[in-house]
C-alpha atoms as a PDB file:
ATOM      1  CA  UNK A   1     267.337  72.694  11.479  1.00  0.00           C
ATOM      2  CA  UNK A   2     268.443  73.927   7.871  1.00  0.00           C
ATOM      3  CA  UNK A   3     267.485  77.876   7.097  1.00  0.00           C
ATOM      4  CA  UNK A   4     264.243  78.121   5.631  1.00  0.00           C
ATOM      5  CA  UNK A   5     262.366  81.409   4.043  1.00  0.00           C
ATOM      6  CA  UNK A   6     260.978  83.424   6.673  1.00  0.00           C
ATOM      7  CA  UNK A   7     257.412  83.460   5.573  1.00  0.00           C
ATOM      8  CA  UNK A   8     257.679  79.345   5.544  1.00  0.00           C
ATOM      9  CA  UNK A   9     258.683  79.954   9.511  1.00  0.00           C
ATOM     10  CA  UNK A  10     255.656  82.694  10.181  1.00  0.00           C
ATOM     11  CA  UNK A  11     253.129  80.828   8.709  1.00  0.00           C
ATOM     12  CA  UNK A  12     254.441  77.317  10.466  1.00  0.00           C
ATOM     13  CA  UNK A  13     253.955  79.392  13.740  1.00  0.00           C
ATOM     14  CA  UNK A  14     250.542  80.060  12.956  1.00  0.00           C
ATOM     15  CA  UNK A  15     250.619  83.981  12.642  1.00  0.00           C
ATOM     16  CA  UNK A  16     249.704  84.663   9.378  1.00  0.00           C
ATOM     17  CA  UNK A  17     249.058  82.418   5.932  1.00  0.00           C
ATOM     18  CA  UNK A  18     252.530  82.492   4.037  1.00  0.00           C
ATOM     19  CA  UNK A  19     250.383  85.193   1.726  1.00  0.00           C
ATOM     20  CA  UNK A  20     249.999  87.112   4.590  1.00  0.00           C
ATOM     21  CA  UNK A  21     253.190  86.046   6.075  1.00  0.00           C
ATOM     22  CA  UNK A  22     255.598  88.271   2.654  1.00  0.00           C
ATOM     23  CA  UNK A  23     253.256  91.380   3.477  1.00  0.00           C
ATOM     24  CA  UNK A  24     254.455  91.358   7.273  1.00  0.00           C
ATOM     25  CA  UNK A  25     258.253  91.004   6.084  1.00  0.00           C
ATOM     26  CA  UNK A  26     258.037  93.737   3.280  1.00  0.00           C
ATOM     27  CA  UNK A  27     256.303  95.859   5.637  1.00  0.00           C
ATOM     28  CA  UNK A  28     259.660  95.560   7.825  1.00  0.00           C
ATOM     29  CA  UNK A  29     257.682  94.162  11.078  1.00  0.00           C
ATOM     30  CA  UNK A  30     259.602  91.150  11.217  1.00  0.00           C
ATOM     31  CA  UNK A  31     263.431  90.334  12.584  1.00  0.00           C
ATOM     32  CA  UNK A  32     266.165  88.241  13.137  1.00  0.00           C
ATOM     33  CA  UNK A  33     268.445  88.948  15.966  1.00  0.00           C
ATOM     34  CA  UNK A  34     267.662  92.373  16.180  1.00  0.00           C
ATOM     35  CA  UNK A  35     267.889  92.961  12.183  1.00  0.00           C
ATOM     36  CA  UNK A  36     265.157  94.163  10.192  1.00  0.00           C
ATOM     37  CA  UNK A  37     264.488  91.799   7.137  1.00  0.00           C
ATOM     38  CA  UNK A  38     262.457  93.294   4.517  1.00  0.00           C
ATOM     39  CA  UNK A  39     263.186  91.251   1.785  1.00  0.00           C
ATOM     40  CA  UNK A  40     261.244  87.906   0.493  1.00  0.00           C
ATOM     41  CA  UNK A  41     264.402  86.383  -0.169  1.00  0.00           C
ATOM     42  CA  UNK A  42     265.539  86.760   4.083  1.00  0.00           C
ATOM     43  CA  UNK A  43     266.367  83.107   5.539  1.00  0.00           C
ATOM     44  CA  UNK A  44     266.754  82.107   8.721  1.00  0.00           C
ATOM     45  CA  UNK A  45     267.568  79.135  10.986  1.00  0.00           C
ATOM     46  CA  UNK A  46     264.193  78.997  13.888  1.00  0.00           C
ATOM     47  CA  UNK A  47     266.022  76.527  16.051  1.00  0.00           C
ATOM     48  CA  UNK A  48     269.298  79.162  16.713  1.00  0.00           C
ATOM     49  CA  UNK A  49     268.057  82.342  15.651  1.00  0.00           C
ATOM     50  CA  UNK A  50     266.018  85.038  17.338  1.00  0.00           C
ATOM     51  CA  UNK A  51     263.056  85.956  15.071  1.00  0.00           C
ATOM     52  CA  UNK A  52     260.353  88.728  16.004  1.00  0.00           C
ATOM     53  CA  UNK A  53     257.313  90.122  14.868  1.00  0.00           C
ATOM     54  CA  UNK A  54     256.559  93.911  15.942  1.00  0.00           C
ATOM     55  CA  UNK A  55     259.442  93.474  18.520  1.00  0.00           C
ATOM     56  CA  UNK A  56     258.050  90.333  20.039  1.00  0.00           C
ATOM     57  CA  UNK A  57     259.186  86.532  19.909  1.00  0.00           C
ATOM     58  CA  UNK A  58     257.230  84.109  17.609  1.00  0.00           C
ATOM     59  CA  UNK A  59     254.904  81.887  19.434  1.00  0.00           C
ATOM     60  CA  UNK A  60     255.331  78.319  19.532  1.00  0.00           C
ATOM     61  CA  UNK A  61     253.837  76.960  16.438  1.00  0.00           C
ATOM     62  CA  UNK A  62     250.301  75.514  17.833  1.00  0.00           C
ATOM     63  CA  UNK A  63     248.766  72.212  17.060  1.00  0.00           C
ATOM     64  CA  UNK A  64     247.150  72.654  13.051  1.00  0.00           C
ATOM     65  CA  UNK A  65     243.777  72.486  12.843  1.00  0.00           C
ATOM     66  CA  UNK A  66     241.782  72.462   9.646  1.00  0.00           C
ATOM     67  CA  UNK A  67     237.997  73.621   9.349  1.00  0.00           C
ATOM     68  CA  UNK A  68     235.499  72.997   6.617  1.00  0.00           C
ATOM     69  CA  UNK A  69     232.595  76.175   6.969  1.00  0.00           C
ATOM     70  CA  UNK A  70     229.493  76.917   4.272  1.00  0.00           C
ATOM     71  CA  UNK A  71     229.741  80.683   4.514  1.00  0.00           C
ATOM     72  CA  UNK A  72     226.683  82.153   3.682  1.00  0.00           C
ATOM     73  CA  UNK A  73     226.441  85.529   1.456  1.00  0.00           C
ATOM     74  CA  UNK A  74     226.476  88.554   3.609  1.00  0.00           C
ATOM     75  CA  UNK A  75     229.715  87.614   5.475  1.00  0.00           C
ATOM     76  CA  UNK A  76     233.400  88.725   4.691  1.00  0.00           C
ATOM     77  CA  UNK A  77     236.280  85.607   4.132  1.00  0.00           C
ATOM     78  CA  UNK A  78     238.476  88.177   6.074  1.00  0.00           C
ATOM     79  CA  UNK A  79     240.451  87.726   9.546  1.00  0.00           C
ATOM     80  CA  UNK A  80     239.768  91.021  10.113  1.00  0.00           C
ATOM     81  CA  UNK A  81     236.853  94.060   8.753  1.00  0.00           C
ATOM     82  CA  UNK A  82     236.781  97.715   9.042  1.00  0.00           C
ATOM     83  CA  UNK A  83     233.430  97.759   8.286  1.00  0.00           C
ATOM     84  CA  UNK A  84     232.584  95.351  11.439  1.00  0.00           C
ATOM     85  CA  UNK A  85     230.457  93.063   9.166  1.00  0.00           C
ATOM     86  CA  UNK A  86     230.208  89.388  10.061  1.00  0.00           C
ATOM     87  CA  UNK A  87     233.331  87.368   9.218  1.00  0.00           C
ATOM     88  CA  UNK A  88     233.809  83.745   8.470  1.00  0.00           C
ATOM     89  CA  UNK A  89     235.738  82.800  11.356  1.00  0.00           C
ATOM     90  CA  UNK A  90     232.798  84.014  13.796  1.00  0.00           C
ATOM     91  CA  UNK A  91     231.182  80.982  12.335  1.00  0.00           C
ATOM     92  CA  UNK A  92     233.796  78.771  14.214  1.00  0.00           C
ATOM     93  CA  UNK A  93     232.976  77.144  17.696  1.00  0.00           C
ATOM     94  CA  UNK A  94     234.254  78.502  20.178  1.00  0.00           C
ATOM     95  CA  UNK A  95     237.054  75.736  20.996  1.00  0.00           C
ATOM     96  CA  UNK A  96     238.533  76.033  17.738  1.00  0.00           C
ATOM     97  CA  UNK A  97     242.143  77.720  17.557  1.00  0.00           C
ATOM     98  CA  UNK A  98     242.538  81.162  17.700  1.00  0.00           C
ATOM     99  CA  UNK A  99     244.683  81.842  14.822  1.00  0.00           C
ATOM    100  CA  UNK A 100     242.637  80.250  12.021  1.00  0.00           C
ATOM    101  CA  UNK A 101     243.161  81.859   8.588  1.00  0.00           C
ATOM    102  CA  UNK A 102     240.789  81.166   5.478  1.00  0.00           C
ATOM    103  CA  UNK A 103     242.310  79.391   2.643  1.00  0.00           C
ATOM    104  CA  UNK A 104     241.656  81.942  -0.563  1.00  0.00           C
ATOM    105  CA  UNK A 105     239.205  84.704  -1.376  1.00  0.00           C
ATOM    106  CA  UNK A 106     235.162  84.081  -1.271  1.00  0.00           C
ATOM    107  CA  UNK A 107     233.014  87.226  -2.145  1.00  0.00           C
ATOM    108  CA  UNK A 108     230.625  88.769   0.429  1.00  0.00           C
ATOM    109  CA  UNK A 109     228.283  88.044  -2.258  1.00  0.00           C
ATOM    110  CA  UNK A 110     229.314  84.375  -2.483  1.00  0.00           C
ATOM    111  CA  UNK A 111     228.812  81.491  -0.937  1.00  0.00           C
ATOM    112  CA  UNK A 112     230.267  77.556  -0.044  1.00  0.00           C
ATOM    113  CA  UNK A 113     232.807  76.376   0.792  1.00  0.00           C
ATOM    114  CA  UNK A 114     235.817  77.843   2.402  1.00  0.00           C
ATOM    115  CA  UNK A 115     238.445  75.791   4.197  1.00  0.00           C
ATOM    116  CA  UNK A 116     240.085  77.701   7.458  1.00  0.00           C
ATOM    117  CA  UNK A 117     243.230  76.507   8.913  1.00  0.00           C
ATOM    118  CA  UNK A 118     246.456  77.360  10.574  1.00  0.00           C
ATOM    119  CA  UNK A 119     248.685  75.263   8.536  1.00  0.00           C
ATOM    120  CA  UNK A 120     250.079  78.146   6.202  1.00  0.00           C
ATOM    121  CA  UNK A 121     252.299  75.745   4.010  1.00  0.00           C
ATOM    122  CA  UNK A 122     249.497  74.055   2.834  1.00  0.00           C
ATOM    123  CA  UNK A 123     246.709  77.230   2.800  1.00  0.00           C
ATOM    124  CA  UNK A 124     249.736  78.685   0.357  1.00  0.00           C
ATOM    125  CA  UNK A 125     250.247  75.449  -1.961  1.00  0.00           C
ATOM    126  CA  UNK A 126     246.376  75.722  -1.975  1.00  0.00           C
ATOM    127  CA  UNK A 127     246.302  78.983  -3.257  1.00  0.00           C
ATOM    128  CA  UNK A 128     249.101  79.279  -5.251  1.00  0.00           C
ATOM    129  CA  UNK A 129     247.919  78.740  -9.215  1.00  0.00           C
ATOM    130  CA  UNK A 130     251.759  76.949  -9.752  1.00  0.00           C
ATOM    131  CA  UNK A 131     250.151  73.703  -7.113  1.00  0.00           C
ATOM    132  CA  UNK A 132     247.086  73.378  -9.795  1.00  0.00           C
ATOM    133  CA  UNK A 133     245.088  72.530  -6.974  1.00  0.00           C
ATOM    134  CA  UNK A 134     241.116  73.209  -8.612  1.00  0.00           C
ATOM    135  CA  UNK A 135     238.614  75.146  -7.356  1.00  0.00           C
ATOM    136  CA  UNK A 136     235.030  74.251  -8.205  1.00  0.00           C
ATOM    137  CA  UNK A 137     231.932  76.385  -8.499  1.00  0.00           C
ATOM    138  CA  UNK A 138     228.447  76.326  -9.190  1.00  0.00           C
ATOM    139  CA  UNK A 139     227.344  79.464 -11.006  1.00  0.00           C
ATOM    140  CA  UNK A 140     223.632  80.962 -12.169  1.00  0.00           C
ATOM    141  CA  UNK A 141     224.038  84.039 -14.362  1.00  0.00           C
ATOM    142  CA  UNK A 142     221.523  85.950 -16.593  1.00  0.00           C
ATOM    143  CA  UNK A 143     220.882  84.740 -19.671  1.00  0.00           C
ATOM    144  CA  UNK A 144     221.819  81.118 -21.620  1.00  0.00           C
ATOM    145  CA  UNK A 145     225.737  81.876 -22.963  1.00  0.00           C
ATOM    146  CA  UNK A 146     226.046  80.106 -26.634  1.00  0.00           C
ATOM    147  CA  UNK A 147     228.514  77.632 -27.304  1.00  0.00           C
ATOM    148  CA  UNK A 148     231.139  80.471 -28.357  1.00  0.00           C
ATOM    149  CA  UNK A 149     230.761  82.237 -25.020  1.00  0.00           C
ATOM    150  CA  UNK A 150     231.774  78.767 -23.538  1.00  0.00           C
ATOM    151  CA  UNK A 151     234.622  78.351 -25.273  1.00  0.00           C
ATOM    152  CA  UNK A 152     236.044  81.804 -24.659  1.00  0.00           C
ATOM    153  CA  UNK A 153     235.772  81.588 -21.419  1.00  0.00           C
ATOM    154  CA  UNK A 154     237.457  78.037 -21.448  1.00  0.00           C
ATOM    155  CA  UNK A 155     240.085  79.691 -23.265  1.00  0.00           C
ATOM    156  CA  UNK A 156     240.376  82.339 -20.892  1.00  0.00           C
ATOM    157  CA  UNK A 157     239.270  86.278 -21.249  1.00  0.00           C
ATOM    158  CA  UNK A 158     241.020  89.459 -20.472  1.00  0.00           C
ATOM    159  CA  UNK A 159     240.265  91.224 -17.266  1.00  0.00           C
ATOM    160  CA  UNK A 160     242.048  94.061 -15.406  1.00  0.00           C
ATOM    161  CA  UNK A 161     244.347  94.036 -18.597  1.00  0.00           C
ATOM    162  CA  UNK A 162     245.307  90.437 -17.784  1.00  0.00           C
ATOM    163  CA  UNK A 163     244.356  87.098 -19.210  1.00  0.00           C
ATOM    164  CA  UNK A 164     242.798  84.737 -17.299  1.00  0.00           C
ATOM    165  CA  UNK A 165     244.226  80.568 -17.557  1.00  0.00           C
ATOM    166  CA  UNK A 166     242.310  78.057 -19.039  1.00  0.00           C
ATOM    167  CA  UNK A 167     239.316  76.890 -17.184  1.00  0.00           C
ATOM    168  CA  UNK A 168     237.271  74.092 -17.288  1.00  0.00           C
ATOM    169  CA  UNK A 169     233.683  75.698 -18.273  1.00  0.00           C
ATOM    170  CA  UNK A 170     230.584  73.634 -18.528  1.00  0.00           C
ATOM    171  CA  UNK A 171     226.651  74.989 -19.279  1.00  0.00           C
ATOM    172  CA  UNK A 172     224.319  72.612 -16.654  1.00  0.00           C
ATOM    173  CA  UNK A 173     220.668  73.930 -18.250  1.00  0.00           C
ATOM    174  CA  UNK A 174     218.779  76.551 -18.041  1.00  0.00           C
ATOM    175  CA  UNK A 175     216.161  79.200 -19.822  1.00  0.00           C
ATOM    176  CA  UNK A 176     216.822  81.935 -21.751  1.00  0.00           C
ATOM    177  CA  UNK A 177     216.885  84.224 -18.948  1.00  0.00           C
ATOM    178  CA  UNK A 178     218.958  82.133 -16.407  1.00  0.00           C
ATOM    179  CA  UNK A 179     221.565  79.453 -16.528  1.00  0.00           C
ATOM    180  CA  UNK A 180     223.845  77.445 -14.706  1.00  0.00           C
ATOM    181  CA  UNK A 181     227.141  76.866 -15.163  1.00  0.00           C
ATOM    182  CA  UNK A 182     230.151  74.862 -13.515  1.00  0.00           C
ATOM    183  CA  UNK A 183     233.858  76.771 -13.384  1.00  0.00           C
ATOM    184  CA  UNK A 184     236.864  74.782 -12.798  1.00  0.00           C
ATOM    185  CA  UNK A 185     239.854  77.026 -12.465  1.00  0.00           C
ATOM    186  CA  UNK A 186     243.413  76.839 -10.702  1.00  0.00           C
ATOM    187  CA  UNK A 187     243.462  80.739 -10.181  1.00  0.00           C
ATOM    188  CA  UNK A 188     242.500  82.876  -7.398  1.00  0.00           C
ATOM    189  CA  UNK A 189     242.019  86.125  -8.816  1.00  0.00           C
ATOM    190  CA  UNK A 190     239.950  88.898  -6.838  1.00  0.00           C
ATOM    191  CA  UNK A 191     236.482  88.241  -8.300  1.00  0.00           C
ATOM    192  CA  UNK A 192     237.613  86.286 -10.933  1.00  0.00           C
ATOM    193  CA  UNK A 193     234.888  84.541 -12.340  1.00  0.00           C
ATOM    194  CA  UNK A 194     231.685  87.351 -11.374  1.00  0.00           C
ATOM    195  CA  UNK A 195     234.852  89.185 -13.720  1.00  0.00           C
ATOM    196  CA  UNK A 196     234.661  87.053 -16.631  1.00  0.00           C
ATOM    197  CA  UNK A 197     230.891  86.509 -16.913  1.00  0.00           C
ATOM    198  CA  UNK A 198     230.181  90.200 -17.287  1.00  0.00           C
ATOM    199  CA  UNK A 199     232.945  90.222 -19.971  1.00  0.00           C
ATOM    200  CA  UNK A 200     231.180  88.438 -22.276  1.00  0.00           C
ATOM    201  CA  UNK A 201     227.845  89.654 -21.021  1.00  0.00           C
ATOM    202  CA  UNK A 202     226.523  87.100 -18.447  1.00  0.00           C
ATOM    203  CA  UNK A 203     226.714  88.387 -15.037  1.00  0.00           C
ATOM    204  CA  UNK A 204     226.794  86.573 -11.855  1.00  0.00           C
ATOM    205  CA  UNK A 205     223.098  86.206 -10.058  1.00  0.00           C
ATOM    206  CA  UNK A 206     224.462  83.281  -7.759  1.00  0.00           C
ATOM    207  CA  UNK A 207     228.036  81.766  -7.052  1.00  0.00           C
ATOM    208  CA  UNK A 208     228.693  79.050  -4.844  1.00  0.00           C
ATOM    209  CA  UNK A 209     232.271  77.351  -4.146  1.00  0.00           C
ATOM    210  CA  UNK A 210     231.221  73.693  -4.001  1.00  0.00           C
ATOM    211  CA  UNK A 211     235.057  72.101  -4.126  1.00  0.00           C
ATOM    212  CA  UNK A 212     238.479  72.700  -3.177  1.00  0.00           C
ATOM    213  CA  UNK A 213     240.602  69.846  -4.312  1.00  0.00           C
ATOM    214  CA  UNK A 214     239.407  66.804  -2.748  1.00  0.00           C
ATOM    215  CA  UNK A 215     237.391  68.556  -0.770  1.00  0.00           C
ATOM    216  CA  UNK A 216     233.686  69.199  -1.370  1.00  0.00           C
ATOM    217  CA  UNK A 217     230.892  71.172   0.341  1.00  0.00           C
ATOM    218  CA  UNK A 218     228.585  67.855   0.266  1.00  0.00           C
ATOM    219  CA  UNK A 219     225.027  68.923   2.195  1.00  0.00           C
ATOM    220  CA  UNK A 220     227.142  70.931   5.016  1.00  0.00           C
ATOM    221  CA  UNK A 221     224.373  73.543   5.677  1.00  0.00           C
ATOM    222  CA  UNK A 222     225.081  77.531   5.242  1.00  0.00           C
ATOM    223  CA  UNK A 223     226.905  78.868   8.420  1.00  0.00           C
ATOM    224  CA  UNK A 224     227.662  75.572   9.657  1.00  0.00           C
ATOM    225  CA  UNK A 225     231.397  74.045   9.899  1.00  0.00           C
ATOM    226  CA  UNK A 226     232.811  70.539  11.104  1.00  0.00           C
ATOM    227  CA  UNK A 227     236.725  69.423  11.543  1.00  0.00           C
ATOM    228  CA  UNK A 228     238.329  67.568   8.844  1.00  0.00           C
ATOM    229  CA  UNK A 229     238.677  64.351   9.309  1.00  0.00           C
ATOM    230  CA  UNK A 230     242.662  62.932   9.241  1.00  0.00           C
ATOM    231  CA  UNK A 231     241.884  61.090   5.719  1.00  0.00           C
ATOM    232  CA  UNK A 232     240.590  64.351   3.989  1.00  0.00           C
ATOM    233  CA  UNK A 233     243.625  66.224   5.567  1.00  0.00           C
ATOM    234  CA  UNK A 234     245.648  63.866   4.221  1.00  0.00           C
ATOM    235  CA  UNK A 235     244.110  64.033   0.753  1.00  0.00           C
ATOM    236  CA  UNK A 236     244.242  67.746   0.494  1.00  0.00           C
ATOM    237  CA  UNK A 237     248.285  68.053   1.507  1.00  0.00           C
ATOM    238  CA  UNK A 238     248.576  65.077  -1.170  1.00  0.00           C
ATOM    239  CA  UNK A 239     247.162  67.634  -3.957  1.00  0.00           C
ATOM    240  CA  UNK A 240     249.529  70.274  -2.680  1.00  0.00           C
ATOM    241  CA  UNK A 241     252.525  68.022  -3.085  1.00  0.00           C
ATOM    242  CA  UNK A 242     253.353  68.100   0.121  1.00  0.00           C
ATOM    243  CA  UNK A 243     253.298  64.021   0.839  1.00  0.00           C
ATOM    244  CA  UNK A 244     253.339  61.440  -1.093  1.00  0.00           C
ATOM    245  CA  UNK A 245     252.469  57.765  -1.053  1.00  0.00           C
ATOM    246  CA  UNK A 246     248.734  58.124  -1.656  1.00  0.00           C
ATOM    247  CA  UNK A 247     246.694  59.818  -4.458  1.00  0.00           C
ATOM    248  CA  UNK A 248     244.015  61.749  -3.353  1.00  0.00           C
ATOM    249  CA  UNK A 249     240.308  60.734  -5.044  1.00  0.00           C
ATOM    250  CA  UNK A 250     239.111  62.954  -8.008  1.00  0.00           C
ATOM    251  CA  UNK A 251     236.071  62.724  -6.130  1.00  0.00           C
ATOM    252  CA  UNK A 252     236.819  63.778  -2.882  1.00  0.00           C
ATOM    253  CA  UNK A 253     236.645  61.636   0.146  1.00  0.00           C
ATOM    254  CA  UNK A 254     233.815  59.603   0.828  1.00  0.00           C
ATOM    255  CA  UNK A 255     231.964  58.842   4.102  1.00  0.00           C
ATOM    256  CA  UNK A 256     233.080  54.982   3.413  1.00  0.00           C
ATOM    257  CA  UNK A 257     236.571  55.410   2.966  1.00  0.00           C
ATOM    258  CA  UNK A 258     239.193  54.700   5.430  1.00  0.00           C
ATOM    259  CA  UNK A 259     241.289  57.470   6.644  1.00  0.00           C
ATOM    260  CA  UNK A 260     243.956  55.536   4.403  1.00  0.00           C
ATOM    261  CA  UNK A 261     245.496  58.775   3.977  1.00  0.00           C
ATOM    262  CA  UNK A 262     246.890  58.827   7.515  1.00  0.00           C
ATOM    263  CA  UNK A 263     249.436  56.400   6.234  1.00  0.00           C
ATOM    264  CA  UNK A 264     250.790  58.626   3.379  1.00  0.00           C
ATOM    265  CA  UNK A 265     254.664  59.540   3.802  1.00  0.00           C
ATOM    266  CA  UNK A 266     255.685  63.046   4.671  1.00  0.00           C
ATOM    267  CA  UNK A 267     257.962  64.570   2.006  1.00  0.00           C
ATOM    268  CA  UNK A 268     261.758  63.795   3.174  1.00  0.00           C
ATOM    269  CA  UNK A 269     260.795  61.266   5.870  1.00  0.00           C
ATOM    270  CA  UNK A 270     261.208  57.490   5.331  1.00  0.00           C
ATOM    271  CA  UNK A 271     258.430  54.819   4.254  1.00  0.00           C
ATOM    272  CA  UNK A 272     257.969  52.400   6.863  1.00  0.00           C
ATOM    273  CA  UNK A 273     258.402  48.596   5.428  1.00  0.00           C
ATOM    274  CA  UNK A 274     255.657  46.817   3.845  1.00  0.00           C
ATOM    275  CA  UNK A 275     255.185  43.882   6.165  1.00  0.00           C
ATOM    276  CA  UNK A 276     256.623  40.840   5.147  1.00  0.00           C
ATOM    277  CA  UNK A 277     254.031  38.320   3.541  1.00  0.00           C
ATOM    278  CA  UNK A 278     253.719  35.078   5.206  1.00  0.00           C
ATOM    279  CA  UNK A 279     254.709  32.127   3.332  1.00  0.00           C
ATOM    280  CA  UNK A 280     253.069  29.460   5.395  1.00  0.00           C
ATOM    281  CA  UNK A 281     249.524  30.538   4.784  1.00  0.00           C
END
């Protein structure tokens, strides 16, 4: 096996997202044969070399599962809370794996639809605003914005000194003292969008994440979950780039379709040959 990034090898062994996974190296907690790597830029080779987390060998990678959960308000998208309040993955059965990480930031004060997983190559392409991988919500703030409030924040709006990328912004109805809206954006900023509604003086009453790529809440109850099934798993490493051979729907996968996806070619591994057509029939 070639040398890969370090934080590609944590997160394949299931201890932390790749996120996650750089805070763990820069925080010097990880090494390889006895050295210290502290850097982002560290490589190593996991079939030869000897690599460690707080002085202990990394665990086999386990089997990667992928979980689709309606978090209610009131809980934390966190592995882990000071305050002891409820967290996502207490919503999980108890035979799901232990090391499940959620994919992305959801407010205690939001709700929908957060996808937790142990595959930490995809839950970073997934993330990371380079894939373009969309994030839908459903959004009810005070007030009806005009079209000029749309358009700025299509355009984007400054927050925390920064600008935020172009996001698909449309008004769904609503009175003159409450509206909804639905936010397409690639970002994952800390509060992002609660952020740019009280910029230009709409704030937030109700958020719900109703998408993640291909993937959408449908009528998944609050505080339930269910499994992926292979076809949507397939779908959502197709809009991370990381096969190829299939295009996942714009719409998500239906209860219809055939888990197709299953079929789609890993990147770097060969297709297998269409089957010859028979010339007799």
């Amino acid at each position: 096996m070639a040398e890969e990034r370090l934080q590609k090898i944590l997160a394949r062994a299931g201890v932390a997202s790749r996120r996650a996974a750089e805070e763990l190296i820069t925080s010097g907690r990880v090494a390889v044969d006895g050295v210290v790597q502290s850097q982002l830029g560290a490589k190593a080779d996991a079939s030869r070399q000897k690599i460690t987390l707080d002085g202990q060998p990394l665990p086999s990678p386990e089997a990667k599962e992928y979980w689709l959960v309606h978090k209610p308000t009131g809980v934390v998208s966190t592995v882990r809370d000071p305050q002891g309040r409820r967290r996502v993955g207490d919503l999980l059965p108890p035979g799901a794996a232990a090391r499940l990480y959620p994919v992305g930031r959801l407010d205690y004060d939001s709700e929908g639809l957060v996808l937790m997983t142990n595959d930490g190559e995809l839950a970073y392409r997934l993330m990371h605003p380079r894939f373009h991988v969309p994030k839908v919500y459903r959004v009810w703030v005070s007030g009806q914005p005009n079209p000029e409030t749309i358009a700025r924040l299509r355009a984007g709006v400054v927050i925390e000194g920064r600008a935020t990328a172009p996001a698909r912004v449309h008004l769904k109805g609503g009175t003159a003292l409450r509206s909804k809206l639905s936010f397409i954006i690639h970002e994952g900023r800390k509060r992002e969008i609660r952020l740019m509604c009280a910029v230009v003086g709409h704030p937030v009453q109700r958020l719900v994440r109703v998408g993640l790529g291909p993937l959408h809440l449908g009528d998944l109850p609050q505080g339930a979950c269910r499994r992926l099934s292979p076809a949507e798993v397939a779908e959502l490493k197709a809009a991370a780039g990381l096969i190829s051979g299939c295009k996942p729907s714009p719409h998500g996968v239906k209860k219809s379709a055939r888990p197709g996806g299953e079929r789609c070619v890993a990147k770097g591994q060969p297709r297998r040959p269409a089957a010859s057509k028979n010339k007799g029939r």
